[in-house]
C-alpha atoms as a PDB file:
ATOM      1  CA  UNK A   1    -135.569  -0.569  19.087  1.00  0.00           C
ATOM      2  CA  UNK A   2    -133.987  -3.364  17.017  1.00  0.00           C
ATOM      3  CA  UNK A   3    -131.009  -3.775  18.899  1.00  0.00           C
ATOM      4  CA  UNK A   4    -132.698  -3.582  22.067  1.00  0.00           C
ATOM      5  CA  UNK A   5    -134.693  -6.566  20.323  1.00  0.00           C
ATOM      6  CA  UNK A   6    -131.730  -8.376  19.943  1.00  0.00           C
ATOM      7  CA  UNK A   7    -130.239  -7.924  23.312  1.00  0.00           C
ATOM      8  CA  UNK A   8    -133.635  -9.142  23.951  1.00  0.00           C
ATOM      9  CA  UNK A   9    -133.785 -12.023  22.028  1.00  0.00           C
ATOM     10  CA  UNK A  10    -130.155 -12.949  23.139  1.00  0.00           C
ATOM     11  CA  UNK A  11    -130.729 -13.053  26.860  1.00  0.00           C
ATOM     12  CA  UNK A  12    -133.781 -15.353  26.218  1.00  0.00           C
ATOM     13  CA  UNK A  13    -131.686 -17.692  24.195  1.00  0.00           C
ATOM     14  CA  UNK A  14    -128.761 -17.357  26.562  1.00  0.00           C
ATOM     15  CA  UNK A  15    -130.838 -18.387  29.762  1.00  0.00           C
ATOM     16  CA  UNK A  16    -132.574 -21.277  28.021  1.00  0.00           C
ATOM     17  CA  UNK A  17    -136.257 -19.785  27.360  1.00  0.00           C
ATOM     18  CA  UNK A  18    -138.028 -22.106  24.778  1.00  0.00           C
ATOM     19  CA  UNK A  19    -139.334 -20.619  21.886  1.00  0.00           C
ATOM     20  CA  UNK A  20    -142.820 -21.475  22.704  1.00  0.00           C
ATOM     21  CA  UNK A  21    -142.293 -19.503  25.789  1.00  0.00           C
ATOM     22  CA  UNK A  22    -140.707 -16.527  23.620  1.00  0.00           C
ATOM     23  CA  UNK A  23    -143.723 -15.970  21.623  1.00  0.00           C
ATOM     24  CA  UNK A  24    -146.097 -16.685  24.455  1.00  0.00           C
ATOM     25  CA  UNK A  25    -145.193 -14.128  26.382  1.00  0.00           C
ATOM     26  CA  UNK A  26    -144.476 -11.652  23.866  1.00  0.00           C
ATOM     27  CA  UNK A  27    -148.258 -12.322  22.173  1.00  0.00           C
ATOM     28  CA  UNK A  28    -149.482 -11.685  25.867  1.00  0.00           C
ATOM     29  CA  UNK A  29    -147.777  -8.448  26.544  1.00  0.00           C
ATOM     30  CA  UNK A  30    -148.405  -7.145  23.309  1.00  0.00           C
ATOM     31  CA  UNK A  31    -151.946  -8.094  23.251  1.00  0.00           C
ATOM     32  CA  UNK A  32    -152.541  -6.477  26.702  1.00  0.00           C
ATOM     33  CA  UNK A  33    -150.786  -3.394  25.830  1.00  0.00           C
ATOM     34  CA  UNK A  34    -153.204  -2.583  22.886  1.00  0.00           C
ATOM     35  CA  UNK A  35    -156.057  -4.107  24.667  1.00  0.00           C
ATOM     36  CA  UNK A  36    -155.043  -1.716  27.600  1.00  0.00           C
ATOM     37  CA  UNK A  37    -154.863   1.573  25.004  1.00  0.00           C
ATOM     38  CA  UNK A  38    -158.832   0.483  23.746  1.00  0.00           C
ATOM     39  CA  UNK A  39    -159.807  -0.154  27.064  1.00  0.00           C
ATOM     40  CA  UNK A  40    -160.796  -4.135  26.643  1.00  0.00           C
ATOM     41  CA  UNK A  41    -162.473  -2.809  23.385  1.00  0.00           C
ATOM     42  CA  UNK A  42    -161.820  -6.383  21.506  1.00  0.00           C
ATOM     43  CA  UNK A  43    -163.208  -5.083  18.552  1.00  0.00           C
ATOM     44  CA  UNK A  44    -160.606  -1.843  18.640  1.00  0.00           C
ATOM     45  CA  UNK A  45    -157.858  -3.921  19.093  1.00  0.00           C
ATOM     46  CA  UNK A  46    -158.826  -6.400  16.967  1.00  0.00           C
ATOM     47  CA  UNK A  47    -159.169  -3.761  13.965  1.00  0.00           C
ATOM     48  CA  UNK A  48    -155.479  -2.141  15.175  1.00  0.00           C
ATOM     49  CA  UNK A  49    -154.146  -5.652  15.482  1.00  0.00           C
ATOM     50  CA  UNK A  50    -155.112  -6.508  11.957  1.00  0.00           C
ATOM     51  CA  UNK A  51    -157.239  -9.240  13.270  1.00  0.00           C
ATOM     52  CA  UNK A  52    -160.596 -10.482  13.473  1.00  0.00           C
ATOM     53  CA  UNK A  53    -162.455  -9.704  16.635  1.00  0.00           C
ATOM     54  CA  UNK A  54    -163.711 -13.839  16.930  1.00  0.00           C
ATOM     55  CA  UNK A  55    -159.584 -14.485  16.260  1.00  0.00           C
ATOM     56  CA  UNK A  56    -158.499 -12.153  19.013  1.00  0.00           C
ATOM     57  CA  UNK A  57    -160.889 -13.747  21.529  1.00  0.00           C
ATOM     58  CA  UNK A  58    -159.795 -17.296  20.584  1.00  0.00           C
ATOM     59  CA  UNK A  59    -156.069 -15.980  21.337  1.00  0.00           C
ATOM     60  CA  UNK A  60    -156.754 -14.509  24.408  1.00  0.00           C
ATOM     61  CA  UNK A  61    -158.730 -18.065  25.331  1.00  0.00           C
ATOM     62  CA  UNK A  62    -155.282 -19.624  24.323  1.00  0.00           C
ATOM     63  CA  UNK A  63    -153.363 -17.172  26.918  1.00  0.00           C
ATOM     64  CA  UNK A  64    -155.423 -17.438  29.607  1.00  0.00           C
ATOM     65  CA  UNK A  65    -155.912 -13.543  29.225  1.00  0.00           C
ATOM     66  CA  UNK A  66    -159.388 -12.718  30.890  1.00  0.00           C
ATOM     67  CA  UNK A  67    -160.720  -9.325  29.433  1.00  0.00           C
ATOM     68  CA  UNK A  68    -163.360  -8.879  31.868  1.00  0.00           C
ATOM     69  CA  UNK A  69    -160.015  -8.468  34.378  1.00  0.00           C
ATOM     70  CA  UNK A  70    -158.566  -5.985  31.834  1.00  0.00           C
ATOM     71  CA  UNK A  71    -161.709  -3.705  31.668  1.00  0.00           C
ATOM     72  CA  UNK A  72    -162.440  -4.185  35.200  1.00  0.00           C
ATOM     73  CA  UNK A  73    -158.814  -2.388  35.930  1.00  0.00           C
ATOM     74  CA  UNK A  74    -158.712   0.080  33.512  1.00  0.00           C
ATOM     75  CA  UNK A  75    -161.983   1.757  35.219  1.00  0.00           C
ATOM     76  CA  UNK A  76    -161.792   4.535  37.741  1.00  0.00           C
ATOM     77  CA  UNK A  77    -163.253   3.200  41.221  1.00  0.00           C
ATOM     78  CA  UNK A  78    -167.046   4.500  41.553  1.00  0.00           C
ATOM     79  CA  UNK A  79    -167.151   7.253  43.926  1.00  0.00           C
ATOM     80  CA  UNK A  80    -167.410   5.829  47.251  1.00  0.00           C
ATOM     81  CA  UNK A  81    -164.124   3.520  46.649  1.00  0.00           C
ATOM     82  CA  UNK A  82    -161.941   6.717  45.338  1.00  0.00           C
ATOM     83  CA  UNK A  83    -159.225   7.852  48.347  1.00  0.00           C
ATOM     84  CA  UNK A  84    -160.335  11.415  49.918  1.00  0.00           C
ATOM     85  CA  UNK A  85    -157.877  14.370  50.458  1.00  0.00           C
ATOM     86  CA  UNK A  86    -160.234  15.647  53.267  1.00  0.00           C
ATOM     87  CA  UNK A  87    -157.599  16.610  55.313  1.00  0.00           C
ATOM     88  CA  UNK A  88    -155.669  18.501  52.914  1.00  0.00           C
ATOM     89  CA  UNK A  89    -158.949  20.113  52.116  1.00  0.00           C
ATOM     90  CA  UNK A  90    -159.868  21.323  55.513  1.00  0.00           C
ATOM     91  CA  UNK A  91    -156.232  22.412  55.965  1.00  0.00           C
ATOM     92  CA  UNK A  92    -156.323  24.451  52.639  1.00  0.00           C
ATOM     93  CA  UNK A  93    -159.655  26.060  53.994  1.00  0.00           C
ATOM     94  CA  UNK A  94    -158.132  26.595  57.520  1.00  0.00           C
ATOM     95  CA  UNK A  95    -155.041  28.901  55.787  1.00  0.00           C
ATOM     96  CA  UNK A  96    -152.465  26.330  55.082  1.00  0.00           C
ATOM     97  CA  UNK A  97    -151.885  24.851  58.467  1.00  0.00           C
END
């Protein structure tokens, strides 16, 4: 993982991304990937993060990060939104035709 860091880091440097960007962008990814495993739970991720929960909702203020988003697309569709299989249903009935 540390030399894929690296290669990482280089190609950043190499096609001029600022610093500020650099850690931007990482503190967003990496702040949506453990919000994602929680499930917008700030106060999960804040506790995994090593954080306060008020600090972790100041940051994501500062990224433009909008948790409501994150929860909202981590939920399963309420029943009348899911996709049917009714045809493969009625075709499993009918004998596999």
């Amino acid at each position: 993982m540390r030399r894929e860091l690296d290669m990482l880091v280089g190609q950043m440097h190499a096609t001029g991304i600022s610093y500020d960007e650099g850690v931007r962008e990482f503190k967003r990814r990496f702040l949506l990937h453990v919000l994602a495993n929680h499930r917008g739970n700030q106060c999960k991720s804040a506790d995994e993060l090593g954080m306060h929960r008020n600090t972790l909702s100041r940051t994501l203020t500062e990224l433009d990060l909008d948790t409501a988003q994150i929860r909202t697309g981590l939920k399963r569709p309420v029943r009348s939104e899911r996709p049917t299989n009714k045809v493969q249903s009625i075709t499993s009935a009918a004998g596999g035709r």
